[in-house]
Protein backbone atom coordinates (compact mmCIF):
# COMPACT_ATOMS: atom_id res chain seq x y z
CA UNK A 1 2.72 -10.93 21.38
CA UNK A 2 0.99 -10.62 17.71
CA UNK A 3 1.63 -12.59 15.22
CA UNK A 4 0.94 -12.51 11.56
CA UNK A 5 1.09 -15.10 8.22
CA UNK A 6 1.31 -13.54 4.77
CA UNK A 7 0.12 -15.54 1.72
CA UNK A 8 1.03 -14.46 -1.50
CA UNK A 9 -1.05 -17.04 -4.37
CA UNK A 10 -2.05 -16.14 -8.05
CA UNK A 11 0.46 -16.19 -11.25
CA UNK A 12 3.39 -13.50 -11.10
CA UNK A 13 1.50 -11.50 -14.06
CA UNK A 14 -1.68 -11.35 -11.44
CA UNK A 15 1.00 -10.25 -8.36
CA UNK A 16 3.18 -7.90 -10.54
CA UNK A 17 -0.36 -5.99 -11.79
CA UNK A 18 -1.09 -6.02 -8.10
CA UNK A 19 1.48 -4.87 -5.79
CA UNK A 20 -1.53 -4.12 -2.96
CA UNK A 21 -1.65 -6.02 0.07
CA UNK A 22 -4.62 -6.55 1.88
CA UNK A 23 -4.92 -6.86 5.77
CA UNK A 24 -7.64 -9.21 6.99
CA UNK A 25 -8.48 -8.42 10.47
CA UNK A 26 -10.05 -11.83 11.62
CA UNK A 27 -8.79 -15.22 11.19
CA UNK A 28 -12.16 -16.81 11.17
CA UNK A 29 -14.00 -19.04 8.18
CA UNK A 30 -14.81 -15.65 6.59
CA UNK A 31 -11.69 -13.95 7.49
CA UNK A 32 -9.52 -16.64 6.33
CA UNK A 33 -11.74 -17.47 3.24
CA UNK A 34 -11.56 -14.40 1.97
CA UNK A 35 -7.56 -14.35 2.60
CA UNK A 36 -7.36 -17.62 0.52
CA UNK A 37 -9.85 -15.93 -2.62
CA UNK A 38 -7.36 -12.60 -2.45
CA UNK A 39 -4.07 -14.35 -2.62
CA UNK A 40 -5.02 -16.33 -5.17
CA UNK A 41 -6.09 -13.46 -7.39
CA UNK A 42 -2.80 -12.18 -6.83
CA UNK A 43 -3.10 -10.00 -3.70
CA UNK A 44 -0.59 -10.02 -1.01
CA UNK A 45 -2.68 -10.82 2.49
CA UNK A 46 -1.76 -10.56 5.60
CA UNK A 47 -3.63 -12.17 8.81
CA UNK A 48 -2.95 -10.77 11.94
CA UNK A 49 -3.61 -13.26 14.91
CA UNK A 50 -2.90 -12.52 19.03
CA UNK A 51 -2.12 -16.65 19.25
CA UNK A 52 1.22 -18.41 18.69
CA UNK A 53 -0.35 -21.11 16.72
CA UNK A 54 -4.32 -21.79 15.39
CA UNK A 55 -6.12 -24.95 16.65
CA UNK A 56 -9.65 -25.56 17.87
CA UNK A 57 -11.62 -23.59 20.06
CA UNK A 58 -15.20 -24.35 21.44
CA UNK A 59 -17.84 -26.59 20.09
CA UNK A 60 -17.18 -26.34 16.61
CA UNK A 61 -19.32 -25.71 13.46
CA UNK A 62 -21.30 -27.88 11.09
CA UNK A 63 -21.05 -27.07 7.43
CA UNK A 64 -23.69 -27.48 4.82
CA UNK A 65 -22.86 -29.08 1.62
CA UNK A 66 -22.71 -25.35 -0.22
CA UNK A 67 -20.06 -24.41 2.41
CA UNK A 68 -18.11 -27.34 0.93
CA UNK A 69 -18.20 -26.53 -2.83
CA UNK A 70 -16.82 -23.24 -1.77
CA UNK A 71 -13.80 -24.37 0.21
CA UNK A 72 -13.48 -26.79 -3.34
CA UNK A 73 -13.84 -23.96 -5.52
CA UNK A 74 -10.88 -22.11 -3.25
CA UNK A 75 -8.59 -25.17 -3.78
CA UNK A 76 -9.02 -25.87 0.46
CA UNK A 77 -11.93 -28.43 -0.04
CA UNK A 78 -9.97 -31.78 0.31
CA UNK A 79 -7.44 -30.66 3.52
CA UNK A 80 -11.26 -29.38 5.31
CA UNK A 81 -12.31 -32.27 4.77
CA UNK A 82 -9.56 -34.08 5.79
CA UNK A 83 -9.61 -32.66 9.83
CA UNK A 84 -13.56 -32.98 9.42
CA UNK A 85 -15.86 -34.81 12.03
CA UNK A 86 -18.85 -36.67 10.22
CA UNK A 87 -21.75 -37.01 12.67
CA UNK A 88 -24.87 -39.75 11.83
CA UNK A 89 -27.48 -37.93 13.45
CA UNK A 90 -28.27 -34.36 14.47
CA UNK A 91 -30.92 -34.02 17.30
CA UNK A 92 -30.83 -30.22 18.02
CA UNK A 93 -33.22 -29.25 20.85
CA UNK A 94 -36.53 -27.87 19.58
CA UNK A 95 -38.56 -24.90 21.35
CA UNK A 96 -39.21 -24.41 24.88
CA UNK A 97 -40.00 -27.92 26.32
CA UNK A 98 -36.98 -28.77 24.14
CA UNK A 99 -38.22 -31.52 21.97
CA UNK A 100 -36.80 -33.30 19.14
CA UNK A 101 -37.12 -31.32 15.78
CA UNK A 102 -35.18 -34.31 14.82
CA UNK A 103 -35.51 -38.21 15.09
């Protein structure tokens, strides 16, 4: 069973000049970033997903502190941060002999 979420954002000037919607196929950062930046220009968007409900999956990702005026500047920066994991040390495995790049 598919399901789908439709956002509709912007002022209604923005959505009555646009009566387009937009489908985003992949509910991933980019996917759902660039659902967020439509919607709030005005677009209708709609994510289709295959899951009942959208929750963690694998190892995660780390995000760089550019990554985070982004999700600011698309008004998501503060609920991100909010289900975030802060680490105090990376030590990623280094070359072959898989040595510290890191200490």
């Amino acid at each position: 069973m598919s399901t789908a979420s439709s956002v509709r954002g912007g002022s209604s000037t923005q959505a009555a000049e646009r009566k387009q919607t937009v489908l985003i196929a992949g509910d991933g950062i980019g996917g759902l970033a660039t659902a967020v930046g439509l919607a709030q220009a005005g677009f209708g968007v709609t994510v289709p997903e295959q899951a009942q409900q959208l929750g963690e999956i694998g190892a995660g990702i780390q995000l760089g502190p550019n990554a985070f005026h982004t999700l600011d500047f698309l008004g998501v920066g503060e609920a991100a941060l909010d289900g975030a994991v802060f680490i105090d040390r990376l030590v990623p495995p280094y070359g072959v002999n898989r040595m510290s790049a890191a200490r």
